[in-house]
Protein backbone atom coordinates (compact mmCIF):
# COMPACT_ATOMS: atom_id res chain seq x y z
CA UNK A 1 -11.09 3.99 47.48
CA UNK A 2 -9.51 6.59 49.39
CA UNK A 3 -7.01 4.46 51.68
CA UNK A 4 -4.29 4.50 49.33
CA UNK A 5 -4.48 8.25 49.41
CA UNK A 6 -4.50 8.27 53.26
CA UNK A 7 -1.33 5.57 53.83
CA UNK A 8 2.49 6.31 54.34
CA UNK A 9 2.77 3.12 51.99
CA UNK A 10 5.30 3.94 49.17
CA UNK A 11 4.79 0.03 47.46
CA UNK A 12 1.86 -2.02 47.66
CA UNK A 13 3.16 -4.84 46.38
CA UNK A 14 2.01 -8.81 45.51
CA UNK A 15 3.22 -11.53 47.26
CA UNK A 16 4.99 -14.54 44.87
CA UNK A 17 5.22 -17.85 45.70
CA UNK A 18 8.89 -17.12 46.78
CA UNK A 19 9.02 -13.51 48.07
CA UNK A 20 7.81 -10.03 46.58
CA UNK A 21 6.49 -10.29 42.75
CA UNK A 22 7.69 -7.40 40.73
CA UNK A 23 4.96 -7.99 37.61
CA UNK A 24 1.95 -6.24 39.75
CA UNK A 25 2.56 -3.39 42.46
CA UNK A 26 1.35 -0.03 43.06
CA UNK A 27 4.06 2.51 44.34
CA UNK A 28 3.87 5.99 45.38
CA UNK A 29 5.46 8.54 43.31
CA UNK A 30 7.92 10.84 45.56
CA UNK A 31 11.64 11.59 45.30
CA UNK A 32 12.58 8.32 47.48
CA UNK A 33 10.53 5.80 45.54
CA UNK A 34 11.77 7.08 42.04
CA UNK A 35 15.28 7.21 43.05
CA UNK A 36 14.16 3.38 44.15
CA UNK A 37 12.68 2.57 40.78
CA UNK A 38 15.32 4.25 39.07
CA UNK A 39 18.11 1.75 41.20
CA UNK A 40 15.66 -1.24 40.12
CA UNK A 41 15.63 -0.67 36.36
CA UNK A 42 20.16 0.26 36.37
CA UNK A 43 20.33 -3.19 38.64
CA UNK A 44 18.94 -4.60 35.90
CA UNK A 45 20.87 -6.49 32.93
CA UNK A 46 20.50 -9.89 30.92
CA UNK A 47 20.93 -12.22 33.67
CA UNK A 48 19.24 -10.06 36.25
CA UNK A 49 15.68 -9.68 35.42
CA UNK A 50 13.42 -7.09 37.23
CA UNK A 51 12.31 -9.33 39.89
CA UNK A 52 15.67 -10.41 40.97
CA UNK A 53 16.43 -6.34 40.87
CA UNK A 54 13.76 -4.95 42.66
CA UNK A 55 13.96 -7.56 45.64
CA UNK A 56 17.84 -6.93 46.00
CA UNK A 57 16.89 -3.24 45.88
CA UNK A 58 14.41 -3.25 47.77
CA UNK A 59 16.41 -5.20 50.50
CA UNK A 60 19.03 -2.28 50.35
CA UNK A 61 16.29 0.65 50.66
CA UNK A 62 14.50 0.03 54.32
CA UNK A 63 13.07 3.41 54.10
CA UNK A 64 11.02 2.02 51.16
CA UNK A 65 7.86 1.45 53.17
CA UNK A 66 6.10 -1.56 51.67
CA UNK A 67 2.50 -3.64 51.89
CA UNK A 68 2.43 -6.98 50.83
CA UNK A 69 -1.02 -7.30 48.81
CA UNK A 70 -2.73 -10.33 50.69
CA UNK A 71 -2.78 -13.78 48.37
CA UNK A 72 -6.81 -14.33 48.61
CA UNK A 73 -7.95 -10.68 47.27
CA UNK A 74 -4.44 -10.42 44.88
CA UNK A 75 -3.74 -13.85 43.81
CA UNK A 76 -0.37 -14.86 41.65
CA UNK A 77 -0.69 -17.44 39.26
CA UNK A 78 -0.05 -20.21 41.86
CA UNK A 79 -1.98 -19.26 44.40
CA UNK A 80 -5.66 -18.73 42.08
CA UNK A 81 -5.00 -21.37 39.62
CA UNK A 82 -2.92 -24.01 41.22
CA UNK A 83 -4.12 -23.99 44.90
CA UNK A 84 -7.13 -22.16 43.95
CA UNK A 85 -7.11 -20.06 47.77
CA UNK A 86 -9.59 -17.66 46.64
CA UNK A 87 -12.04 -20.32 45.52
CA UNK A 88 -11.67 -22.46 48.24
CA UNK A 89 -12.33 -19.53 50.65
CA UNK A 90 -15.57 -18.09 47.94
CA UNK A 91 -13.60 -14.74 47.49
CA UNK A 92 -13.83 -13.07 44.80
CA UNK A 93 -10.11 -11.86 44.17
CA UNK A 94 -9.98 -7.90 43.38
CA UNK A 95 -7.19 -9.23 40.09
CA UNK A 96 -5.86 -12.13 39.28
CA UNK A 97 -2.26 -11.83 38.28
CA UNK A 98 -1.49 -15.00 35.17
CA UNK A 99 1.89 -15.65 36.04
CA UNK A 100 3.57 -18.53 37.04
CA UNK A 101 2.99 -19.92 33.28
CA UNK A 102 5.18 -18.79 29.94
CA UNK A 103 3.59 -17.86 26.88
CA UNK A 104 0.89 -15.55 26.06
CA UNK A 105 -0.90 -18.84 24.42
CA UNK A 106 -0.85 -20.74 27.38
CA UNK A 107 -1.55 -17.93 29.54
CA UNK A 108 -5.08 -17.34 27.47
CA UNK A 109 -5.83 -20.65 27.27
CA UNK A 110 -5.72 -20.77 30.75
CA UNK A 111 -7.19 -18.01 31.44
CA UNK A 112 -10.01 -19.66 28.75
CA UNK A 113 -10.47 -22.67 31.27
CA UNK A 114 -11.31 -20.54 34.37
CA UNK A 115 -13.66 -18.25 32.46
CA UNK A 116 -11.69 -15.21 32.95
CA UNK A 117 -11.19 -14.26 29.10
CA UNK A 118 -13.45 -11.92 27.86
CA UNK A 119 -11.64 -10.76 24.95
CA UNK A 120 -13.71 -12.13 21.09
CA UNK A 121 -11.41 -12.96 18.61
């Protein structure tokens, strides 16, 4: 609900297996956190991808405030369908982020397997 509304957070952000993951975040839109976004996206180029960028960025911006989304309620790839954390503790996870997998195939099929696909073809 209202929380995010009532928090100094600028980035609510998910936690990867190795660090920050830049695929699902919420951030705050003020001058700071677009001049942030904006240093992301130019730190950006083909060997660089956006995940790279944003946690070099954000390691250069400490007055970036940021939340780190907890694994059980926000689960990465690894974490729901690898080590299955949110299962093992009976959570029900608010998302579940399908990374830590390439290709949109294999990422439905998977998603198929843990009865999270509710798209008919």
């Amino acid at each position: 609900g209202g929380d995010v509304e009532r928090t100094s957070i600028d980035l609510f952000i998910q936690c990867d297996d190795d660090g920050i993951c830049a695929g699902f975040y919420l951030v705050r839109s003020n001058a700071a956190t677009c001049a942030f976004m904006e240093s992301v996206v130019a730190y950006t180029n083909p060997i660089v991808d956006d995940q790279v960028a944003m946690r070099r960025q954000l390691a250069a911006s400490p007055h970036i405030t940021t939340m780190l989304l907890g694994r059980v309620e926000y689960p990465n790839g690894s974490a729901y369908f690898n080590w299955r954390l949110p299962q093992r503790l009976r959570a029900s996870p608010v998302i579940v982020h399908n990374n830590c997998i390439i290709g949109h195939d294999s990422k439905v099929r998977r998603f198929e397997q843990f009865s999270l696909w509710y798209v008919q073809p």
